[in-house]
Protein backbone atom coordinates (compact mmCIF):
# COMPACT_ATOMS: atom_id res chain seq x y z
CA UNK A 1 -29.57 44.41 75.80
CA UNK A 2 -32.10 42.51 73.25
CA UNK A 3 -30.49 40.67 70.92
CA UNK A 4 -32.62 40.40 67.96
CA UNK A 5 -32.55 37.79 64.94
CA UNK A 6 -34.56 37.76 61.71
CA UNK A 7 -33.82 35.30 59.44
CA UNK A 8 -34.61 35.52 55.70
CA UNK A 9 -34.10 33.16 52.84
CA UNK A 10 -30.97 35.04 51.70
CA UNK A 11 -29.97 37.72 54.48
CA UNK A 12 -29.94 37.38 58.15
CA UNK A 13 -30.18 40.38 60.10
CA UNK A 14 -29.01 40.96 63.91
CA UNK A 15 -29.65 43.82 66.20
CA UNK A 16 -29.10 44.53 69.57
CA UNK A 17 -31.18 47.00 71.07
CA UNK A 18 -30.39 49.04 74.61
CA UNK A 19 -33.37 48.24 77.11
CA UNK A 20 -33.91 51.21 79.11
CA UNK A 21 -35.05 50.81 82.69
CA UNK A 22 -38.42 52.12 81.99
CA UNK A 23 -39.18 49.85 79.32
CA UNK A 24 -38.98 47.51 82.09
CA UNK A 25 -42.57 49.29 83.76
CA UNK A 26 -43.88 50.09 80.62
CA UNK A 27 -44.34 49.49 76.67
CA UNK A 28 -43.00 53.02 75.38
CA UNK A 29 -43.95 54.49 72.17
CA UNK A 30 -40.57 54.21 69.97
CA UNK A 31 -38.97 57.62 68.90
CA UNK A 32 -39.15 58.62 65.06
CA UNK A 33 -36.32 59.15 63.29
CA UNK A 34 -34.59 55.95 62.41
CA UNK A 35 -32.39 57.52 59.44
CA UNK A 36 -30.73 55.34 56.56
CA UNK A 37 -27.46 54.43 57.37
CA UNK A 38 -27.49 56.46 60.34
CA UNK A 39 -23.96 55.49 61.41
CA UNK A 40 -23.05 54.97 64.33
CA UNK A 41 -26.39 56.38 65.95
CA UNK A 42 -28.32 54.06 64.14
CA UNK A 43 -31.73 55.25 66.38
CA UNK A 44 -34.21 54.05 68.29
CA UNK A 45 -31.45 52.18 71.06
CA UNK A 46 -30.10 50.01 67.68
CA UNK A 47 -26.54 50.07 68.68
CA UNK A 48 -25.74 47.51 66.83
CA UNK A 49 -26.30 45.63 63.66
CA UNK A 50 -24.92 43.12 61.37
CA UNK A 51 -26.07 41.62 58.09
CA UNK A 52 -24.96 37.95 57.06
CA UNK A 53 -25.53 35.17 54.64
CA UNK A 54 -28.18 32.88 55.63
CA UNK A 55 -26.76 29.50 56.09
CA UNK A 56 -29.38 26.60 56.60
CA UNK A 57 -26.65 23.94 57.04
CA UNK A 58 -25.45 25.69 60.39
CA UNK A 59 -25.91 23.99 63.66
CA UNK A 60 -26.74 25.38 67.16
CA UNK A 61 -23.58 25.53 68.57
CA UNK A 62 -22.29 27.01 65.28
CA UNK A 63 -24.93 29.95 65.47
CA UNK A 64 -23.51 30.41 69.06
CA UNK A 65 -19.78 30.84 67.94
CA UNK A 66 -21.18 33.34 65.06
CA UNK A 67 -23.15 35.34 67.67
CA UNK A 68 -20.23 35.39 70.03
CA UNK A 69 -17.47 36.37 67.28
CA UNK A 70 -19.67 39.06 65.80
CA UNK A 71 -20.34 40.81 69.38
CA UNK A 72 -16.80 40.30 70.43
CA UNK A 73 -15.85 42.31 66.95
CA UNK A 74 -17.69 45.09 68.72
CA UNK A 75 -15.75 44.88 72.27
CA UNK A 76 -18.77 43.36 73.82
CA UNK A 77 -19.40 39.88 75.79
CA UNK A 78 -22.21 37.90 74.95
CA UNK A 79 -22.94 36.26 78.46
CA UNK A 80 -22.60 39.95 79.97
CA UNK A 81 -24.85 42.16 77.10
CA UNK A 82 -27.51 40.21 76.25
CA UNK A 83 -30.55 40.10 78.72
CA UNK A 84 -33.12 39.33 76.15
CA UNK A 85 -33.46 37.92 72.56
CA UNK A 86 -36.19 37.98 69.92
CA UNK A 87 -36.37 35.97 66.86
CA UNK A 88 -38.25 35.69 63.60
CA UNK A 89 -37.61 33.49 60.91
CA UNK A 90 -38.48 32.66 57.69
CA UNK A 91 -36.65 29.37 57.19
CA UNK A 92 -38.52 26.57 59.24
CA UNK A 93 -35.43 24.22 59.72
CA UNK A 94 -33.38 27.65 60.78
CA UNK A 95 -36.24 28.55 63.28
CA UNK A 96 -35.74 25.05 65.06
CA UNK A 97 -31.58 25.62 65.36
CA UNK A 98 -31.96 29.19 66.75
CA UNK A 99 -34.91 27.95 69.40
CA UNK A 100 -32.49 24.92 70.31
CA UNK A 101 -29.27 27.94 70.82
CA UNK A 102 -31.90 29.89 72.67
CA UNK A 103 -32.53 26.86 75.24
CA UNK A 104 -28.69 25.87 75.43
CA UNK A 105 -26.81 28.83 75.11
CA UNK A 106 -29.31 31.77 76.80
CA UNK A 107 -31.40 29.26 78.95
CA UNK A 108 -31.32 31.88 81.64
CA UNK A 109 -32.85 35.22 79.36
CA UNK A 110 -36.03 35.50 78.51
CA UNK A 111 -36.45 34.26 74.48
CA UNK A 112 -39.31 35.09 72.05
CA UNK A 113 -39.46 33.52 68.88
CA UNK A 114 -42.61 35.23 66.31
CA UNK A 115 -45.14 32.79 65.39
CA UNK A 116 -47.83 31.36 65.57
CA UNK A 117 -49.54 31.75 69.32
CA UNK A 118 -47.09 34.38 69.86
CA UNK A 119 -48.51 37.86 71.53
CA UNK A 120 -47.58 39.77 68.65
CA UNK A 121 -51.23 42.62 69.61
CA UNK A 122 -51.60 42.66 65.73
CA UNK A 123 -54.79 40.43 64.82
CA UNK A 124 -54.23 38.83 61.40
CA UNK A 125 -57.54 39.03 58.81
CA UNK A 126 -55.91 36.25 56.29
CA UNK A 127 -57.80 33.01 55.60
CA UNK A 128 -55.15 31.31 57.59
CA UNK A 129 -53.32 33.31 59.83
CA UNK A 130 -50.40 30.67 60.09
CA UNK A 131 -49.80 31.58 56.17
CA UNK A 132 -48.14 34.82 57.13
CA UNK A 133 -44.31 34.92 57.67
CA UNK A 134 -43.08 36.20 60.65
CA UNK A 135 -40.96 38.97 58.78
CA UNK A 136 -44.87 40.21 57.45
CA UNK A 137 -46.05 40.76 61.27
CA UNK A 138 -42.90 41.84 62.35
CA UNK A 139 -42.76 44.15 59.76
CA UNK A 140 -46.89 45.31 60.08
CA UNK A 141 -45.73 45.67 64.37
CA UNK A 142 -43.39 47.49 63.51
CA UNK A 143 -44.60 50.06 60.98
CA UNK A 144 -48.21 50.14 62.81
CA UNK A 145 -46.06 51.69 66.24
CA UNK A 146 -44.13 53.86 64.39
CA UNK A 147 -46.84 55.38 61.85
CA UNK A 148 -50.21 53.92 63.66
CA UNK A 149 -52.66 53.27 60.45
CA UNK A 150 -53.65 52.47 58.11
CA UNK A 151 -50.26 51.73 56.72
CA UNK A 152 -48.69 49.89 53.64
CA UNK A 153 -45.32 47.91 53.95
CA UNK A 154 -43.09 47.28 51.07
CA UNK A 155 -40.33 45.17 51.71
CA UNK A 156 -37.32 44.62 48.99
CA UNK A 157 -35.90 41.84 49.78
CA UNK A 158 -35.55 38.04 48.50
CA UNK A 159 -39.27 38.67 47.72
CA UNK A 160 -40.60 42.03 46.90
CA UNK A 161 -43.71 41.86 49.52
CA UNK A 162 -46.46 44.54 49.93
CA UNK A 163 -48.79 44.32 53.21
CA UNK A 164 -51.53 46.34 54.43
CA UNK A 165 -52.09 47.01 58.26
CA UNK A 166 -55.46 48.48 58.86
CA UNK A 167 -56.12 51.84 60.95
CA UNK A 168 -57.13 50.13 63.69
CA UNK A 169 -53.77 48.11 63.95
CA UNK A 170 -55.22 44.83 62.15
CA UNK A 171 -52.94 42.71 59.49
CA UNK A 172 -54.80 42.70 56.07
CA UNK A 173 -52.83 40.80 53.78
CA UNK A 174 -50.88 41.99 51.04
CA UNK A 175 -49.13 40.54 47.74
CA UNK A 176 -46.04 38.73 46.83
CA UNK A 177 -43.91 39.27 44.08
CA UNK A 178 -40.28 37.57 42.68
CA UNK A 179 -37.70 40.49 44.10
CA UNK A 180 -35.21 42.40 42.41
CA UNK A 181 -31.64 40.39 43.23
CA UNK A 182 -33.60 36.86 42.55
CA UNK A 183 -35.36 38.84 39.04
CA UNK A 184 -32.18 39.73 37.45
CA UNK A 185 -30.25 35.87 38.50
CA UNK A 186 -32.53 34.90 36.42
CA UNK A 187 -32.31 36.82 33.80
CA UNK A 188 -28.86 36.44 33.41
CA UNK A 189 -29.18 32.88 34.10
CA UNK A 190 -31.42 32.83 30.56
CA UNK A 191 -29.77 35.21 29.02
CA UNK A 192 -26.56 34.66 27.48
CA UNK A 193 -25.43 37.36 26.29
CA UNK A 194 -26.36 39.49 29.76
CA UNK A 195 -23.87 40.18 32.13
CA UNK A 196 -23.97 41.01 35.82
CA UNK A 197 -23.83 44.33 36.46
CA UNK A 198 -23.41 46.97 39.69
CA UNK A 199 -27.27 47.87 40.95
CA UNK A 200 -26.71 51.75 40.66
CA UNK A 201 -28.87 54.45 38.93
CA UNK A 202 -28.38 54.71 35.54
CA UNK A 203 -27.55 58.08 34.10
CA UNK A 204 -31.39 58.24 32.17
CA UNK A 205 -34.00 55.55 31.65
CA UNK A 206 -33.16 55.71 28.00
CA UNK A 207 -30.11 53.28 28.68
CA UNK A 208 -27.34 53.64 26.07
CA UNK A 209 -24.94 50.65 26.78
CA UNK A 210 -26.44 47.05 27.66
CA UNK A 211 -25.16 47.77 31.42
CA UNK A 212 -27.65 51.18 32.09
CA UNK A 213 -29.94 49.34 30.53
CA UNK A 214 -30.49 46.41 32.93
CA UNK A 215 -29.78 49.26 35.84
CA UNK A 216 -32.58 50.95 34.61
CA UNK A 217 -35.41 48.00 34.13
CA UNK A 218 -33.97 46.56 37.61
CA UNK A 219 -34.08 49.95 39.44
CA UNK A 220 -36.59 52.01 37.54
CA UNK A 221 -39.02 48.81 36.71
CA UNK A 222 -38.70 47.43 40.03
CA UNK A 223 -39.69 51.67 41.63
CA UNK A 224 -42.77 51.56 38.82
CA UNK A 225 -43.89 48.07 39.95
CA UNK A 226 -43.32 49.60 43.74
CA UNK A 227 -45.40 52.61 42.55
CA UNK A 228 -48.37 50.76 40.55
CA UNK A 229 -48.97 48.24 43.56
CA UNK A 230 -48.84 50.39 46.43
CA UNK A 231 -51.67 52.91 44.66
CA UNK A 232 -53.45 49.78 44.27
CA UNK A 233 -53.75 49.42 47.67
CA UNK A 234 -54.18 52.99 48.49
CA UNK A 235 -56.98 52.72 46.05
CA UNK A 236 -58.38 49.98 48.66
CA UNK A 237 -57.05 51.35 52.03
CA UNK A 238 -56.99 54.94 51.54
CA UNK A 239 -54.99 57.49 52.42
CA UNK A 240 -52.35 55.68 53.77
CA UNK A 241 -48.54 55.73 55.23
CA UNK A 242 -46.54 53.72 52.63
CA UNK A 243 -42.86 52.44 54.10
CA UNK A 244 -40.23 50.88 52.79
CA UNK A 245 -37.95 48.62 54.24
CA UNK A 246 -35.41 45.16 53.59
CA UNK A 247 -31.95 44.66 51.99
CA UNK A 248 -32.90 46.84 48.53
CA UNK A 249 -34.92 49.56 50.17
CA UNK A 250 -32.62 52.52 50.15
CA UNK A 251 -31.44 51.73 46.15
CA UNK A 252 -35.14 51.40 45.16
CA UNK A 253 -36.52 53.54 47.12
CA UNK A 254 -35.41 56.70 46.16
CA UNK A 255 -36.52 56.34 42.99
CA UNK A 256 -40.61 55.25 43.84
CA UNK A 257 -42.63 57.87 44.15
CA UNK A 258 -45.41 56.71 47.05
CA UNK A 259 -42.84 55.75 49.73
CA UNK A 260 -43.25 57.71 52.79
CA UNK A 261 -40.71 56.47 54.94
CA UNK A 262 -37.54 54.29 54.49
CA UNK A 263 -37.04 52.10 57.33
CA UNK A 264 -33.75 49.70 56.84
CA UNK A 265 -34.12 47.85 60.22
CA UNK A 266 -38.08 48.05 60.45
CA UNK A 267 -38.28 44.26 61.07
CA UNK A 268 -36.07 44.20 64.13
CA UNK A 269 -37.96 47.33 65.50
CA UNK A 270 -41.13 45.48 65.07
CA UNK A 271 -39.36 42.36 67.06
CA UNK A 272 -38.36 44.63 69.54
CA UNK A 273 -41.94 45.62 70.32
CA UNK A 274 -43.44 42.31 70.37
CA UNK A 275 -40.54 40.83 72.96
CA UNK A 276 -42.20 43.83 74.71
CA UNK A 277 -45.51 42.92 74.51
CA UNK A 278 -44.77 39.16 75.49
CA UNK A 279 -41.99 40.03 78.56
CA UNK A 280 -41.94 43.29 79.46
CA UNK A 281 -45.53 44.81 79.50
């Protein structure tokens, strides 16, 4: 199986996909139809995912107890499972601990790790193509095999981040903005009378406590912002397939109206395609 890792500044995310014998010959078009929450068929050979805190202080041999626990929660043994692994990471000093657990713990599996050099078949247009996270690509693979192009990407997450794939499969660049969990920490950081509050739909935009009202400028703001940027990209790309994916995307979602497509594990699809492209094809 393909055990895949994307780190983000506040989430880590791990898959582990089923490798088929074919994919083995071949690079296979994935099958649609993904789902949200789709429990326990989560699609697309995910069998398996978890969703932890990112922890920059751990060490190698600490990620390798983590990974071991967290399959052995599942019934399954790491050294047996796992013929593959793909990584992407937004945290340089995390990158360097998960290569180094890579080399000493799965020496003898293939490892891909998205970056720069790496065969990801997506040619990237920015000014400096080293800029661009590894999530981003992952993400533009991902959505680009899925949807083909042109294609916009909104992912929720730490940051809210908006990228454009072209139709012919090319990495345009996109926009960054603060997201919703680190928007509303700081506003009740500054804030003193604010409290924290559950991230669920309000029951109207017109909020009538101080608790719908933050629900509704965090969900409803943060769909309008979703909704005014995409068709500002549209307006550039045109028509386009708009999809949604990271930690927030099935509580924002819903409520934007230009998403297409919700896509919770997008980024580890779009790992799983270039460990593909770099091991199997």
């Amino acid at each position: 199986m393909l055990l895949a890792i994307d780190v983000g500044n506040t989430e880590t995310v791990i898959g582990l996909f089923s490798m088929r014998a074919d994919e083995r010959e071949s690079l296979p078009h994935a099958d649609v139809g993904f789902g949200i929450g789709a429990e326990p068929e989560l699609g697309r050979d995910l069998t398996h995912r978890w969703r932890l805190s990112t922890v920059p202080a751990r060490t190698p041999d600490e990620y390798a107890v983590l990974l071991t626990q967290i399959l052995d929660l599942e019934g399954l043994d790491i050294a047996e499972v796992v013929d593959g692994v793909a990584i992407s990471s937004s945290v340089p000093s995390i990158t360097g601990e998960l290569r180094e657990t890579a080399a000493r713990w799965f020496g003898d599996v293939p490892c891909v790790v998205l970056g720069p050099g790496t065969k990801s078949g997506m040619p990237v247009l920015y000014d400096n193509p080293k800029e661009v996270g590894a999530d981003r690509i992952a993400n533009g693979v991902g959505a680009y095999d899925l949807y083909g192009g042109p294609c916009v990407v909104v992912d929720l997450g730490t940051a809210t981040t908006f990228d454009a794939i072209s139709e012919a499969g090319e990495y345009l660049g996109g926009a960054i903005a603060p997201g919703v969990a680190i928007s509303l920490e700081a506003l009740f950081q500054h804030a003193a009378a604010l409290r924290r509050v559950e991230l669920v739909p309000p029951r109207a935009a017109i909020g009538r406590s101080t608790s719908e009202s933050i629900q509704s400028g965090a969900l409803f703001g943060f769909a309008a912002q979703v909704d005014g940027m995409t068709r500002r990209f549209l307006a550039e790309l045109g028509p386009s397939t708009v999809v949604a994916t990271g930690g927030l995307s099935t509580i924002v979602a819903p409520h934007a109206e230009t998403i297409d497509h919700v896509e919770p594990w997008l980024t580890l699809h779009g790992l799983r395609v270039v460990y593909q492209r770099n091991v199997l094809a």
